[in-house]
N, C-alpha and C. Protein backbone atom coordinates (compact mmCIF):
# COMPACT_ATOMS: atom_id res chain seq x y z
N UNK A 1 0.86 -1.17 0.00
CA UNK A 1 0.00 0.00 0.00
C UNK A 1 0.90 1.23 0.00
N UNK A 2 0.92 2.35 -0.79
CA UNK A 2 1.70 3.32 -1.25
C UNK A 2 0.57 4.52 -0.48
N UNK A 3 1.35 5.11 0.61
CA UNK A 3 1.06 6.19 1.48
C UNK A 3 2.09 7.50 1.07
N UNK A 4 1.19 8.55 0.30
CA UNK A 4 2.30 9.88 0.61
C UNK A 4 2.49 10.21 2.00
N UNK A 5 3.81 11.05 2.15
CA UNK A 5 3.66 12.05 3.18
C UNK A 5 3.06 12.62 3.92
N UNK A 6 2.27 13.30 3.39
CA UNK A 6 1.00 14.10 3.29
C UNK A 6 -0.27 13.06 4.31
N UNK A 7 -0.60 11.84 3.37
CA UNK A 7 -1.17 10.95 3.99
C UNK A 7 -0.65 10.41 5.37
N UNK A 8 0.51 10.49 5.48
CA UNK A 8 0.81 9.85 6.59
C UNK A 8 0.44 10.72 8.00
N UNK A 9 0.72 12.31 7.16
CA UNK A 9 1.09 13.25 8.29
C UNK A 9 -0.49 13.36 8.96
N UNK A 10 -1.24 13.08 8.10
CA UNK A 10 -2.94 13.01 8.39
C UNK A 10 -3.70 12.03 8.95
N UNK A 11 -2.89 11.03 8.70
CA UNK A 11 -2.85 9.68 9.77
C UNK A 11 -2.41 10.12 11.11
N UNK A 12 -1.56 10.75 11.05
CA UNK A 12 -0.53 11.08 13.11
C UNK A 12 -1.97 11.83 13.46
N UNK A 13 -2.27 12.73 12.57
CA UNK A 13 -3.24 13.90 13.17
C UNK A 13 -4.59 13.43 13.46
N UNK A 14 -5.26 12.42 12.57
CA UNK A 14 -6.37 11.59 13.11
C UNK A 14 -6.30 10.61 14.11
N UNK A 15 -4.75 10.39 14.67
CA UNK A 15 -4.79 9.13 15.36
C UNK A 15 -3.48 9.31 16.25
N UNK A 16 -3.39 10.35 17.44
CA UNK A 16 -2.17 10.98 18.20
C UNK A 16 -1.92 10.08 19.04
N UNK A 17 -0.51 9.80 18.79
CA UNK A 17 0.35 9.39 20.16
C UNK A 17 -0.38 9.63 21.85
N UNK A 18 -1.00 8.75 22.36
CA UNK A 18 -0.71 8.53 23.70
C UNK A 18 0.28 8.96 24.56
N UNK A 19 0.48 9.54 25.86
CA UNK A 19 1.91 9.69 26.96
C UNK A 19 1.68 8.29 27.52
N UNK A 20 3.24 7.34 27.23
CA UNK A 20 2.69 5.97 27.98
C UNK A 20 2.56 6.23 29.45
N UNK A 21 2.53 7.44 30.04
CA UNK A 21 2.42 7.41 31.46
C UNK A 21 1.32 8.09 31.71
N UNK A 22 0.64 8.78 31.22
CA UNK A 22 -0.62 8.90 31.87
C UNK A 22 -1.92 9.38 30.53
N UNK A 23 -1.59 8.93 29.50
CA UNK A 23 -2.65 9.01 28.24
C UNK A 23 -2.32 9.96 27.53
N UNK A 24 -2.21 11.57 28.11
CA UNK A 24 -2.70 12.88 27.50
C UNK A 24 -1.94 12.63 26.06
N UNK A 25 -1.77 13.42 25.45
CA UNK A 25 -1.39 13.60 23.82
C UNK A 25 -0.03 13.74 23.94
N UNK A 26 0.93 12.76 23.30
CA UNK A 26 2.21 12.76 23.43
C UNK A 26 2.95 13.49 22.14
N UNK A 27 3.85 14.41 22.90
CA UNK A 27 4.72 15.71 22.07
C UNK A 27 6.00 15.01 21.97
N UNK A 28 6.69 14.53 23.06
CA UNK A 28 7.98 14.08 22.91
C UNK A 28 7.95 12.47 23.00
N UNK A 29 8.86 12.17 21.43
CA UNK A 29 8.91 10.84 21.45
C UNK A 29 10.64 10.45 21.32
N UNK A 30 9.90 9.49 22.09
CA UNK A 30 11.61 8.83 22.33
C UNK A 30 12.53 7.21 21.14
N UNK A 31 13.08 7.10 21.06
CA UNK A 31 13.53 5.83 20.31
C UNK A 31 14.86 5.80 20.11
N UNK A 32 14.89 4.01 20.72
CA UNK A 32 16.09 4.06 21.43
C UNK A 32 15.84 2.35 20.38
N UNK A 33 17.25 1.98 20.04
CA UNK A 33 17.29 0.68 19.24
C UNK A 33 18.33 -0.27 20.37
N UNK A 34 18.26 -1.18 20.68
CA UNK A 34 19.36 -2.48 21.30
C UNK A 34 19.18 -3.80 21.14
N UNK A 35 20.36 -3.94 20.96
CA UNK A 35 20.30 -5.62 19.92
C UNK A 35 18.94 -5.56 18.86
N UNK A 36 18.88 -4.87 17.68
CA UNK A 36 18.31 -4.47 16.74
C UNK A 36 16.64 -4.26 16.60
N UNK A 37 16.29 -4.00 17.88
CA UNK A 37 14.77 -3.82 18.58
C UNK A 37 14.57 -2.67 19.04
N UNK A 38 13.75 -2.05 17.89
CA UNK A 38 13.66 -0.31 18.55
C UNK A 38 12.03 -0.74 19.46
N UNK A 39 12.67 0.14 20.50
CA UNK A 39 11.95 0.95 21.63
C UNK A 39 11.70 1.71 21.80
N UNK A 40 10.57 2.21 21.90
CA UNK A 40 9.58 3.56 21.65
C UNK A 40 8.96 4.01 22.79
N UNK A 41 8.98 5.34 23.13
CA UNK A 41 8.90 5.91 24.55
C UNK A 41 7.61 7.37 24.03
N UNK A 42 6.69 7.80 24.18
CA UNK A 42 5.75 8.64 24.21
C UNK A 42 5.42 8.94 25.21
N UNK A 43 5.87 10.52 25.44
CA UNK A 43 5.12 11.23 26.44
C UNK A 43 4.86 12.61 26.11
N UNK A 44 3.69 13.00 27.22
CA UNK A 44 3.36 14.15 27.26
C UNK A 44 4.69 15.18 27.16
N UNK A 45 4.12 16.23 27.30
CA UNK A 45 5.63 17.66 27.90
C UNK A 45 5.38 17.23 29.26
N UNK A 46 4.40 17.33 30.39
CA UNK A 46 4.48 17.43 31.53
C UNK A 46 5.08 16.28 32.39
N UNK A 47 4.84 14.69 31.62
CA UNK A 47 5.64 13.64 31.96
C UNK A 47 7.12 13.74 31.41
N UNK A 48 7.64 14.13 30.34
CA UNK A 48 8.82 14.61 29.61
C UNK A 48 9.58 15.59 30.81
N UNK A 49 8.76 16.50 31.51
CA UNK A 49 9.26 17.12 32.61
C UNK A 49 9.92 16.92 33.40
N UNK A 50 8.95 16.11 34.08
CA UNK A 50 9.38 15.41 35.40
C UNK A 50 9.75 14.56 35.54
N UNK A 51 10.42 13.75 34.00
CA UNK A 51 11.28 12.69 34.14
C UNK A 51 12.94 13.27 33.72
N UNK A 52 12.28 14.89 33.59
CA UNK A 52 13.66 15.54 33.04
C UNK A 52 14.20 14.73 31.48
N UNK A 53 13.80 14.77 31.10
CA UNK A 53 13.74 14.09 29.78
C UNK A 53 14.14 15.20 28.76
N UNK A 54 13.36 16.61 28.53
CA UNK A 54 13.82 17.51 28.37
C UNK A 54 14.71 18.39 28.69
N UNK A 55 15.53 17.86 29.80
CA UNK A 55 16.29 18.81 30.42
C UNK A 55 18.08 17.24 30.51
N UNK A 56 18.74 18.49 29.59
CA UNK A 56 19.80 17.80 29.18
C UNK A 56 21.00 17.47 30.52
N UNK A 57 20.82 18.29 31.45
CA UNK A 57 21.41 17.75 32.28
C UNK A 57 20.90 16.86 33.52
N UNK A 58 19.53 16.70 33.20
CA UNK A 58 18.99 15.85 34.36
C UNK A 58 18.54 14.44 33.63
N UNK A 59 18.58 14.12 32.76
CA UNK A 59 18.33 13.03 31.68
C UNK A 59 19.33 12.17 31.26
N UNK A 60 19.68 11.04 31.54
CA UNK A 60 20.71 10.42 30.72
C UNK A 60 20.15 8.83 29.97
N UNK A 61 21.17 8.50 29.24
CA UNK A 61 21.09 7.30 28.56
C UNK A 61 20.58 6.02 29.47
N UNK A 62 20.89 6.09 30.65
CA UNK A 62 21.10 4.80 31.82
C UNK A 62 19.52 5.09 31.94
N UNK A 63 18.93 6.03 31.96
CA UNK A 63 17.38 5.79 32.24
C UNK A 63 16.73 5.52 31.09
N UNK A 64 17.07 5.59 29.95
CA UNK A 64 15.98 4.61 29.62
C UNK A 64 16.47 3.14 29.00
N UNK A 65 17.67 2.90 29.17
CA UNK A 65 18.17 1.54 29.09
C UNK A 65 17.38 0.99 30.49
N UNK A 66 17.25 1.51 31.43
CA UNK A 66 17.17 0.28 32.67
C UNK A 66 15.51 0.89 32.98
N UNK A 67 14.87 1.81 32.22
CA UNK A 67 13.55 1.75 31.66
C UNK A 67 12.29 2.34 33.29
N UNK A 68 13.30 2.22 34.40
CA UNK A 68 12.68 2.25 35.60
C UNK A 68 12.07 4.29 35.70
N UNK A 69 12.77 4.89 35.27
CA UNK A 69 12.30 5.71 35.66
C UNK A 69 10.56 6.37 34.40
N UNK A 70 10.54 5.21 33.49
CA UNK A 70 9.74 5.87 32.31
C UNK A 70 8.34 5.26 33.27
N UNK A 71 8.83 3.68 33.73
CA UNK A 71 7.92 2.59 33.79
C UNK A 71 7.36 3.02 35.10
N UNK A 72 5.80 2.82 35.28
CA UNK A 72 5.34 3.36 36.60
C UNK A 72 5.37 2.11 37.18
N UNK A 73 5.08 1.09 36.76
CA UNK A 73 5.12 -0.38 37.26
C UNK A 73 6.39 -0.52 37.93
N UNK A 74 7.21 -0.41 37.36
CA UNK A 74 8.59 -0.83 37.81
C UNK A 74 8.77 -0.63 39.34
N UNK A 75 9.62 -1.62 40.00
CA UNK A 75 10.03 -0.79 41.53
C UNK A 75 10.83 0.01 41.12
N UNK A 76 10.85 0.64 42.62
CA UNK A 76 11.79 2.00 42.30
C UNK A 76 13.78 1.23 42.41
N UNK A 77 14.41 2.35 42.18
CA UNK A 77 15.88 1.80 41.99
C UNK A 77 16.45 1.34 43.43
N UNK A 78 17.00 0.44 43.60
CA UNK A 78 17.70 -0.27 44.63
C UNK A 78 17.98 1.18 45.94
N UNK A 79 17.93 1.47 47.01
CA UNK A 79 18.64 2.22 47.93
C UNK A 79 19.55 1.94 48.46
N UNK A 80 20.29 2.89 49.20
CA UNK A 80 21.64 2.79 49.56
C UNK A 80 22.86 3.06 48.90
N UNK A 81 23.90 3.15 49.46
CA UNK A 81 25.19 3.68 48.53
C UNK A 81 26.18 2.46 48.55
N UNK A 82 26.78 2.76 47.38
CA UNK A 82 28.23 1.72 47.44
C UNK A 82 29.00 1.84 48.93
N UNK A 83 29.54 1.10 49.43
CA UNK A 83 29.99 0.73 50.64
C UNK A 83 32.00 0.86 50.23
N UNK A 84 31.96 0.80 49.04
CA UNK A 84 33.84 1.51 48.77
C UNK A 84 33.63 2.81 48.24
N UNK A 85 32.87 3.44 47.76
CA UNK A 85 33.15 4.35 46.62
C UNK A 85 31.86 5.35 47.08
N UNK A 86 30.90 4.81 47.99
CA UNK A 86 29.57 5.76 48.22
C UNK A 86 28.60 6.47 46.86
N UNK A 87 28.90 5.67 46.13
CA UNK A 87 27.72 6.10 44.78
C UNK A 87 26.64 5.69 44.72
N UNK A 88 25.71 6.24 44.52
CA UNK A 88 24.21 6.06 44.76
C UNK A 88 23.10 5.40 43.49
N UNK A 89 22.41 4.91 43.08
CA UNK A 89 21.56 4.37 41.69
C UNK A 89 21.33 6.49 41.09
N UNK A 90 20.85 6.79 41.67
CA UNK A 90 20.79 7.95 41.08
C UNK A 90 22.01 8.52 40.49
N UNK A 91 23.77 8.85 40.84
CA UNK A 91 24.74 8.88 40.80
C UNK A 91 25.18 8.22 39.42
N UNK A 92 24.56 7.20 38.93
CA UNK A 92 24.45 5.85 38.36
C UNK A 92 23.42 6.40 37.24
N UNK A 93 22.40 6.50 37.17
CA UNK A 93 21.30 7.40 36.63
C UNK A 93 22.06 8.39 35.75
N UNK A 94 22.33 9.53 36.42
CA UNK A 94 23.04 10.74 36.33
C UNK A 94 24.06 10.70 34.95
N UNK A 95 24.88 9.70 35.80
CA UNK A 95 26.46 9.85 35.42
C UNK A 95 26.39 8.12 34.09
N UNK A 96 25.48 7.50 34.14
CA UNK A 96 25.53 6.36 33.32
C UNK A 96 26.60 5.39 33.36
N UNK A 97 27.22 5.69 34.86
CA UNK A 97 28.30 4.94 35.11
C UNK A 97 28.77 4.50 36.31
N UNK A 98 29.41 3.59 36.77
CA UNK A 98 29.51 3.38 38.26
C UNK A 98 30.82 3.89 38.49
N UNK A 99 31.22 3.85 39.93
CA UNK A 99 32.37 4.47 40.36
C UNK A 99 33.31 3.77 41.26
N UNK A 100 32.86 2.75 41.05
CA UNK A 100 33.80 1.44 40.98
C UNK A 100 33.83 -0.06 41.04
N UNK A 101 34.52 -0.75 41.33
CA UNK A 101 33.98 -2.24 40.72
C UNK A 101 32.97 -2.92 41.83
N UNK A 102 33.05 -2.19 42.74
CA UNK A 102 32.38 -3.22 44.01
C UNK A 102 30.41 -2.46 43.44
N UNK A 103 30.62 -1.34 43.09
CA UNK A 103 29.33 -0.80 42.88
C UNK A 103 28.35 -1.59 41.76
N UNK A 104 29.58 -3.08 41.43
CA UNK A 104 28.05 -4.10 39.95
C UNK A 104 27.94 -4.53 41.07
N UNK A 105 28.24 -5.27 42.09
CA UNK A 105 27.67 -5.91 42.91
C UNK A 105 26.84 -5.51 43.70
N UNK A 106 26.79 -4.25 44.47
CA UNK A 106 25.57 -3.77 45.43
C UNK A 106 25.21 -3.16 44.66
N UNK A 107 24.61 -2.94 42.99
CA UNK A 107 23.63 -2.73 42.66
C UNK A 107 23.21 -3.72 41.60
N UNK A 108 23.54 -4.78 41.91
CA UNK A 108 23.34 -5.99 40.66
C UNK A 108 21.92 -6.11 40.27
N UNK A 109 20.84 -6.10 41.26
CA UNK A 109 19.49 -6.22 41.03
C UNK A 109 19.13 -5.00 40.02
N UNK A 110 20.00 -4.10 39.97
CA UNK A 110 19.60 -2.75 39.10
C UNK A 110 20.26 -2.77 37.89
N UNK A 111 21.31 -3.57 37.98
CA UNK A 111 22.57 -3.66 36.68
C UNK A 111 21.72 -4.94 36.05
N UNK A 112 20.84 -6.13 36.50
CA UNK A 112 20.54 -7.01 36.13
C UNK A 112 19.83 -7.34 34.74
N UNK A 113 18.40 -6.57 34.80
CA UNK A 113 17.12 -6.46 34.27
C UNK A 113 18.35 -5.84 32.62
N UNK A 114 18.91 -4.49 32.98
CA UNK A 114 19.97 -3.97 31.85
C UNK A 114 20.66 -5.01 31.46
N UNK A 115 21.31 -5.54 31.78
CA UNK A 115 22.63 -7.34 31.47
C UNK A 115 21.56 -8.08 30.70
N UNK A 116 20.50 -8.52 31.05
CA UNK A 116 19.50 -9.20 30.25
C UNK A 116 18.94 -8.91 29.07
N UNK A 117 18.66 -7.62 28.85
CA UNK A 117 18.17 -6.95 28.11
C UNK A 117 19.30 -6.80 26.81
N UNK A 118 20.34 -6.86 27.27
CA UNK A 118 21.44 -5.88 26.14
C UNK A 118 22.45 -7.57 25.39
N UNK A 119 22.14 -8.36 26.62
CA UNK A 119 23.53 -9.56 26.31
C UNK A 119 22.58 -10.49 26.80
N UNK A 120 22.81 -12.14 25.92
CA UNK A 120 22.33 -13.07 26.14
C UNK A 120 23.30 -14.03 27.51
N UNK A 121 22.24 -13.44 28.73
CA UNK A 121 22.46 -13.87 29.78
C UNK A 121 23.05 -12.57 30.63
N UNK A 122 23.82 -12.71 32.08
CA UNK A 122 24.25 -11.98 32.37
C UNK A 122 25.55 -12.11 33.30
N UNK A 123 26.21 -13.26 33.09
CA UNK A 123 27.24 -13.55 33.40
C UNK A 123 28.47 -13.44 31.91
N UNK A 124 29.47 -12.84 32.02
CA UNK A 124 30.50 -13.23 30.70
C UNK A 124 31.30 -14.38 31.00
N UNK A 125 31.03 -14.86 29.11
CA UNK A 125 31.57 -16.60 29.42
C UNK A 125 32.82 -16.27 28.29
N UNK A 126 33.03 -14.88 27.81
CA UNK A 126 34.08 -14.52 26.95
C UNK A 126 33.71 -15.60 25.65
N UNK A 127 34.81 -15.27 25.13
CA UNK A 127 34.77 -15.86 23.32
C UNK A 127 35.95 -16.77 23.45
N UNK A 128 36.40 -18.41 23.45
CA UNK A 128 37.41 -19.12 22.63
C UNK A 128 37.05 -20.03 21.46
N UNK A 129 38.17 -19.43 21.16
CA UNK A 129 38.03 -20.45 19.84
C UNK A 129 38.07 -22.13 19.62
N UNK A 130 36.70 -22.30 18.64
CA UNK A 130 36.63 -23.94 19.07
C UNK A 130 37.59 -24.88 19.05
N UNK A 131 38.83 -24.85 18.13
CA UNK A 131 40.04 -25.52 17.61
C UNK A 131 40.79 -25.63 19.26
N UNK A 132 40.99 -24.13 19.81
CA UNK A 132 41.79 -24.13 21.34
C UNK A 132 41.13 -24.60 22.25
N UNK A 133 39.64 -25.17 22.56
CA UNK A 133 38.69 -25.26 23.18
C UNK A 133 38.87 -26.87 22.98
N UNK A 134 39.19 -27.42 21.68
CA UNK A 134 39.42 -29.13 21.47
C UNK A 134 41.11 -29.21 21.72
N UNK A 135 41.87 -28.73 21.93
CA UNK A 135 42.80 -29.02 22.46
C UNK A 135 43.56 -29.04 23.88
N UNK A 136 42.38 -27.98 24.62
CA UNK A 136 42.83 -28.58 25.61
C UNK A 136 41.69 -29.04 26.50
N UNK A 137 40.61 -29.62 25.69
CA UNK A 137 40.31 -30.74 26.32
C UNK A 137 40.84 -31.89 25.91
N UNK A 138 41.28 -32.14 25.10
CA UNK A 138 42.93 -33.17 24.50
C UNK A 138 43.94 -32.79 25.97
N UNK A 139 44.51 -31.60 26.11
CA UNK A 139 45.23 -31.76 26.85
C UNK A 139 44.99 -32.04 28.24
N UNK A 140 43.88 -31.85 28.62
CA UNK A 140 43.18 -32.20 30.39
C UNK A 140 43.08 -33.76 30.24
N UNK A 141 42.30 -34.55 29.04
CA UNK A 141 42.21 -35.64 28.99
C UNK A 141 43.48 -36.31 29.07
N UNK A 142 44.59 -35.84 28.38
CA UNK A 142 45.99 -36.71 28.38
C UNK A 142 46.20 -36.54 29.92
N UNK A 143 46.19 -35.66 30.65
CA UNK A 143 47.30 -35.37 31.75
C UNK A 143 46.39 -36.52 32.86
N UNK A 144 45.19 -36.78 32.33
CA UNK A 144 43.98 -37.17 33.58
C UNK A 144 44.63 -38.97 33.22
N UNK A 145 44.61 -39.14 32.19
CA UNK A 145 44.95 -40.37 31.74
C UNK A 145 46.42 -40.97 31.98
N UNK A 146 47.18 -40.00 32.08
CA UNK A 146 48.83 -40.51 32.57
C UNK A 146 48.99 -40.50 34.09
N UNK A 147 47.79 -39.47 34.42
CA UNK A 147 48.08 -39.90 36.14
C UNK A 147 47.49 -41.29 36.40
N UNK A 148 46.16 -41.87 36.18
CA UNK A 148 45.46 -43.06 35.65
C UNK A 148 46.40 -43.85 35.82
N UNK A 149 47.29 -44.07 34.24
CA UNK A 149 48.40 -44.88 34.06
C UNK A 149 49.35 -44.75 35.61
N UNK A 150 49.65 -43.85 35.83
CA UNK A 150 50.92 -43.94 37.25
C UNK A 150 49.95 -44.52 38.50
N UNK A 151 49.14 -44.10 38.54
CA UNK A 151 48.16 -45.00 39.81
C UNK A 151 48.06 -46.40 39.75
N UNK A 152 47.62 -46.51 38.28
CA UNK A 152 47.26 -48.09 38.35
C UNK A 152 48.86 -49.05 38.18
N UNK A 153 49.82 -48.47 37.73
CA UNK A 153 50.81 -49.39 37.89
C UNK A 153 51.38 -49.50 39.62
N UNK A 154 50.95 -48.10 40.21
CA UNK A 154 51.60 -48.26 41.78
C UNK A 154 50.91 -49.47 42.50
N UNK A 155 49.47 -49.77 41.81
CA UNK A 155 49.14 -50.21 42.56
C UNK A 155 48.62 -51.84 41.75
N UNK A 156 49.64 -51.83 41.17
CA UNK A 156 49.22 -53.01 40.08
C UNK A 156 48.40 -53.46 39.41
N UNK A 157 47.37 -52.79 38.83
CA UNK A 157 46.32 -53.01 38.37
C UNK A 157 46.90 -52.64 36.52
N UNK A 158 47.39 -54.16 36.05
CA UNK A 158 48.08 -53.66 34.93
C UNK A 158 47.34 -53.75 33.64
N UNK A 159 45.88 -54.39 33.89
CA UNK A 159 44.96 -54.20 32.48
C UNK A 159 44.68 -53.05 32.75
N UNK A 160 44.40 -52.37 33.81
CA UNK A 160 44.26 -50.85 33.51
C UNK A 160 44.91 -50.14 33.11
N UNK A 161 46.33 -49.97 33.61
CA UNK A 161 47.33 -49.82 32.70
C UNK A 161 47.55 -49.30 31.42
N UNK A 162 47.30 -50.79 31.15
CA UNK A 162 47.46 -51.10 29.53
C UNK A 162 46.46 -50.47 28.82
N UNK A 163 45.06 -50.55 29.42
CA UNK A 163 44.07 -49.43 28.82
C UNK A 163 44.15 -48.19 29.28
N UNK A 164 44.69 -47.38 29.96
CA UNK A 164 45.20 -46.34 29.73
C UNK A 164 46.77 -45.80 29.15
N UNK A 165 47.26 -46.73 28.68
CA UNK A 165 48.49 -46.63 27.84
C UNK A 165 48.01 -46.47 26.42
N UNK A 166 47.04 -46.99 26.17
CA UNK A 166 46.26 -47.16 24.70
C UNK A 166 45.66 -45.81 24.61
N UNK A 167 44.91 -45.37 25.44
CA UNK A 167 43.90 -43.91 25.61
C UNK A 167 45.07 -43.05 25.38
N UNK A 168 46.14 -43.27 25.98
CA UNK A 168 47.15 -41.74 25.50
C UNK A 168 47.61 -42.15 24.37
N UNK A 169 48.16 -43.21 24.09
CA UNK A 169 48.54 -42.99 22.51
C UNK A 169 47.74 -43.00 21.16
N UNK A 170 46.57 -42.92 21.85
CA UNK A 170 45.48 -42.44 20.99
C UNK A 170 45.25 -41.33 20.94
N UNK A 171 45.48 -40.65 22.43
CA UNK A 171 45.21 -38.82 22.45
C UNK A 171 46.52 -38.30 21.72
N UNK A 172 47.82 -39.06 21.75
CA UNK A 172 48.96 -38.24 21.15
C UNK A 172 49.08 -38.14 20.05
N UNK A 173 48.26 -39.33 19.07
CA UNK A 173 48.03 -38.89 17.50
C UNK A 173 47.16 -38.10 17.50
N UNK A 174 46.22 -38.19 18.26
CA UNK A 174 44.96 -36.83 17.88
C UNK A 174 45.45 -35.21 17.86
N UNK A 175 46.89 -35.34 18.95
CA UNK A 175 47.55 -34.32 18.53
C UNK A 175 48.34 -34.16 17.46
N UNK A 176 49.18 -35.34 17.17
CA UNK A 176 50.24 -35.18 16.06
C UNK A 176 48.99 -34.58 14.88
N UNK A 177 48.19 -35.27 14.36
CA UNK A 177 47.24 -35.44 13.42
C UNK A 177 46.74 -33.87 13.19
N UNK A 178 46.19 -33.17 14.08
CA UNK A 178 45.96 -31.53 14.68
C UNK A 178 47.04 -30.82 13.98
N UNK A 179 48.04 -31.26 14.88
CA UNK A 179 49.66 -30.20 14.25
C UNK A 179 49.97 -30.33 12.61
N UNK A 180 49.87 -31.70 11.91
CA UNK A 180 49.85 -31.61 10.61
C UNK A 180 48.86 -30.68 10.11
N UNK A 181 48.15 -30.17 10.31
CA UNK A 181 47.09 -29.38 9.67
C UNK A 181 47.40 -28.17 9.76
């Protein structure tokens, strides 16, 4: 369906933006994209106000990533201050940043809902590569298997032994075999 401009602009005007916080006719709109999902924020001027939204130094990025101050539902932000550094969720708010490392932890419930939202999961499991990832589980398996071998000969158990003499020289071509490549 092929909409001019014109048409469209007459569409907004028959059919106005909502303030998602309390209905009236929304002037300031917000849109914000993460991990390739735009998010759309409508409000009045008077909610735009008093979330300081309009006001460039009382507004930052951290509020509407962690969405608490738009959302009336939401609880409010964690209380209390960092216990090394004394920075506050508001501080945090403000500044879009913490003020030191102990401050992810006493505000993790507030850093959380954000970690979820932005990264799949919220622990980092970092990036290795699968090739280094099969070699040294090659190499944990050899070292687990030669202690094996030294146990079971201390204690004479020599078919075991012998089947773990076989398991490493099976793991040591799996390396030679690796290194040719």
């Amino acid at each position: 369906m092929a909409c001019s401009l014109q048409s469209l602009y007459t569409l907004s005007m028959a059919n106005p933006l909502k303030c998602d916080l309390c209905s009236k006719p929304a002037t300031v709109h917000l849109t914000q994209i993460v991990n390739n999902k735009v998010h759309k924020v409508d409000l009045c001027e008077a909610c735009a106000q008093a979330k300081g939204v309009t006001d460039p130094s009382g507004f930052s990025l951290a509020d509407l990533l962690l969405k608490a101050s738009l959302n009336p539902e939401a609880p409010s932000a964690v209380g209390g201050r960092c216990e090394r550094c004394g920075f506050s969720p508001a501080d945090f708010k403000k500044l879009g940043r913490f003020g030191c490392p102990v401050c992810y932890e006493a505000f993790f419930s507030l850093v959380e809902p954000m970690l979820e939202n932005m990264h799949n999961g919220v622990a980092h499991t970092g990036k290795v590569p699968t090739r280094a990832l099969e070699r040294k589980s090659r190499h944990d398996r050899l070292t687990k298997l030669e202690l094996d071998l030294t146990e079971a000969i201390k204690t004479e158990r020599y078919e075991d032994a012998a089947r773990a003499r076989d398991e490493i020289t099976q793991v040591k071509q799996s390396f030679n075999a690796d290194a040719a490549h």
